[in-house]
N, C-alpha and C. Protein backbone atom coordinates (compact mmCIF):
# COMPACT_ATOMS: atom_id res chain seq x y z
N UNK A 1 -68.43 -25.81 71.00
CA UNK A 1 -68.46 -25.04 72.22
C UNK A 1 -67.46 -23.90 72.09
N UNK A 2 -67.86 -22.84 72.36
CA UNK A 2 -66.82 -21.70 72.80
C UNK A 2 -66.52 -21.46 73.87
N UNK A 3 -65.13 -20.83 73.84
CA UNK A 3 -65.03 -20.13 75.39
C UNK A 3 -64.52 -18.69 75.16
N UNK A 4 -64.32 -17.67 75.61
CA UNK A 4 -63.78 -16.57 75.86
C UNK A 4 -62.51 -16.19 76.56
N UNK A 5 -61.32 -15.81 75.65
CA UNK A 5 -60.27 -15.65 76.97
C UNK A 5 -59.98 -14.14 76.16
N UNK A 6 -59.22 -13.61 77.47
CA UNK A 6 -58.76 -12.02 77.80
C UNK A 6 -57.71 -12.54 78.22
N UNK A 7 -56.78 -12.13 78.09
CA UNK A 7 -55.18 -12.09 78.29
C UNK A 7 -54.37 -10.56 78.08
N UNK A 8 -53.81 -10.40 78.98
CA UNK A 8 -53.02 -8.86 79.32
C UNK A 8 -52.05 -9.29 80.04
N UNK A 9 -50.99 -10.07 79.37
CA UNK A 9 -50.11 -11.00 80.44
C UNK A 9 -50.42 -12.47 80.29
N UNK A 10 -49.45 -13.25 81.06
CA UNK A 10 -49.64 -14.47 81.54
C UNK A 10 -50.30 -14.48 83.20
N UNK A 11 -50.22 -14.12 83.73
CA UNK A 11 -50.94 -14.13 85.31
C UNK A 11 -52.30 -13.24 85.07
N UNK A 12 -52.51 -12.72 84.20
CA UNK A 12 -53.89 -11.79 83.93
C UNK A 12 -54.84 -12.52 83.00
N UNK A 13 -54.56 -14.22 82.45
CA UNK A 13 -55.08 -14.52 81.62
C UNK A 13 -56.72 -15.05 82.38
N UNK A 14 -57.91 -14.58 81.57
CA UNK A 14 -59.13 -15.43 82.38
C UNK A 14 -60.10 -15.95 81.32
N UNK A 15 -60.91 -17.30 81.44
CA UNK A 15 -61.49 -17.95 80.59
C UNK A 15 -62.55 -17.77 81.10
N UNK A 16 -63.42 -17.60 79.81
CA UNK A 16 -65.07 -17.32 80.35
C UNK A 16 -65.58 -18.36 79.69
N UNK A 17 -67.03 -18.92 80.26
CA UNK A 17 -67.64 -19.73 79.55
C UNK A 17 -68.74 -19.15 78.50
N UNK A 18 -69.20 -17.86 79.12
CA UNK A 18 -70.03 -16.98 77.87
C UNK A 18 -69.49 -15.71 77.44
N UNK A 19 -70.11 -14.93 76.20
CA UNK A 19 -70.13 -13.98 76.32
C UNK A 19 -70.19 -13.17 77.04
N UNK A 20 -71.51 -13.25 77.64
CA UNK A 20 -72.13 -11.99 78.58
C UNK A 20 -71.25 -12.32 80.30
N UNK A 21 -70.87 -13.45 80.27
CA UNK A 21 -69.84 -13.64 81.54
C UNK A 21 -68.90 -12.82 81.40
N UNK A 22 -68.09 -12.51 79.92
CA UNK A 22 -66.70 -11.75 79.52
C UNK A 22 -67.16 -10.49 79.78
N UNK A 23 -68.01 -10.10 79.17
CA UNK A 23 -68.76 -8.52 79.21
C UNK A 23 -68.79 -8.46 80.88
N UNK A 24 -69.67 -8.85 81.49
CA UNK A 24 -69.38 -8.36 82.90
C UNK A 24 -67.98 -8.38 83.68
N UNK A 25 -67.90 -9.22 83.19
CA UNK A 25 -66.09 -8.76 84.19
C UNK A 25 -65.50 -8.01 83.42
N UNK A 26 -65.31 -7.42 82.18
CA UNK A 26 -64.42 -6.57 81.40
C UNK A 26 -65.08 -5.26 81.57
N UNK A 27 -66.43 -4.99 81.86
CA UNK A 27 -67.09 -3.41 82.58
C UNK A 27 -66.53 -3.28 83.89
N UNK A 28 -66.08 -3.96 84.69
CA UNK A 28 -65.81 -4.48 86.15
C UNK A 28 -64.60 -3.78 86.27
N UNK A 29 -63.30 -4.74 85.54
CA UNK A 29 -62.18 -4.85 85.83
C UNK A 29 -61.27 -3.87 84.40
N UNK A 30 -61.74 -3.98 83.34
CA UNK A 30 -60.56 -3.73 82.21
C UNK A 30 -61.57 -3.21 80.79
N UNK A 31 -62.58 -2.17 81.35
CA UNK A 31 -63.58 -1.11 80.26
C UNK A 31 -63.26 -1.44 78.90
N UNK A 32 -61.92 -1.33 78.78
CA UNK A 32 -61.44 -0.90 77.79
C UNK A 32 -60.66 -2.08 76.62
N UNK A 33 -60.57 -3.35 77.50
CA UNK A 33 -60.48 -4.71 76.82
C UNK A 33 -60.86 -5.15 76.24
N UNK A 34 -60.49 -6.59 75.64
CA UNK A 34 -61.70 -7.22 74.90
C UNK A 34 -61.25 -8.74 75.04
N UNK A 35 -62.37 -9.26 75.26
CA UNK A 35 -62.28 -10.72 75.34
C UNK A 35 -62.67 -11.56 73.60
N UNK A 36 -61.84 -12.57 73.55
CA UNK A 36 -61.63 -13.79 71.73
C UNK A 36 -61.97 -14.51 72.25
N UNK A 37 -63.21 -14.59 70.95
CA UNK A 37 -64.15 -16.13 71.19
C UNK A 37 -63.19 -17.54 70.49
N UNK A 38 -63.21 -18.30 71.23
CA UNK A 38 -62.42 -19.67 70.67
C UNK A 38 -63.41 -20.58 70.67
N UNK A 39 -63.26 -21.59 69.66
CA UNK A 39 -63.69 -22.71 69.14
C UNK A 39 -63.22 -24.10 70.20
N UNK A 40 -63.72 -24.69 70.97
CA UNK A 40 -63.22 -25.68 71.35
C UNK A 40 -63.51 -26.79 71.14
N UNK A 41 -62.82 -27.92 70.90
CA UNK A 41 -63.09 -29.11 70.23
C UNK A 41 -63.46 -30.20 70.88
N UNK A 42 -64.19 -30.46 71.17
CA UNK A 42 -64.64 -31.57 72.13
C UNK A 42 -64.80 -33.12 72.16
């Protein structure tokens, strides 16, 4: 499973469950960001 986090700070940190979830809030809020795909271990 992956998840997506964006971090610009500690209080700015947000976890996505998809891609296309990260993409819409990063056109939204922070154009110019980028959200890291992580590996999670389950």
């Amino acid at each position: 499973m992956k998840v997506w986090i964006y971090e610009k700070g500690r209080p700015n940190e947000r976890r996505f469950a998809s891609e296309e979830e990260a993409q819409r809030w990063l056109e939204k809020h922070d154009p110019e960001g980028v959200a890291f795909a992580y590996e999670v271990m389950e």
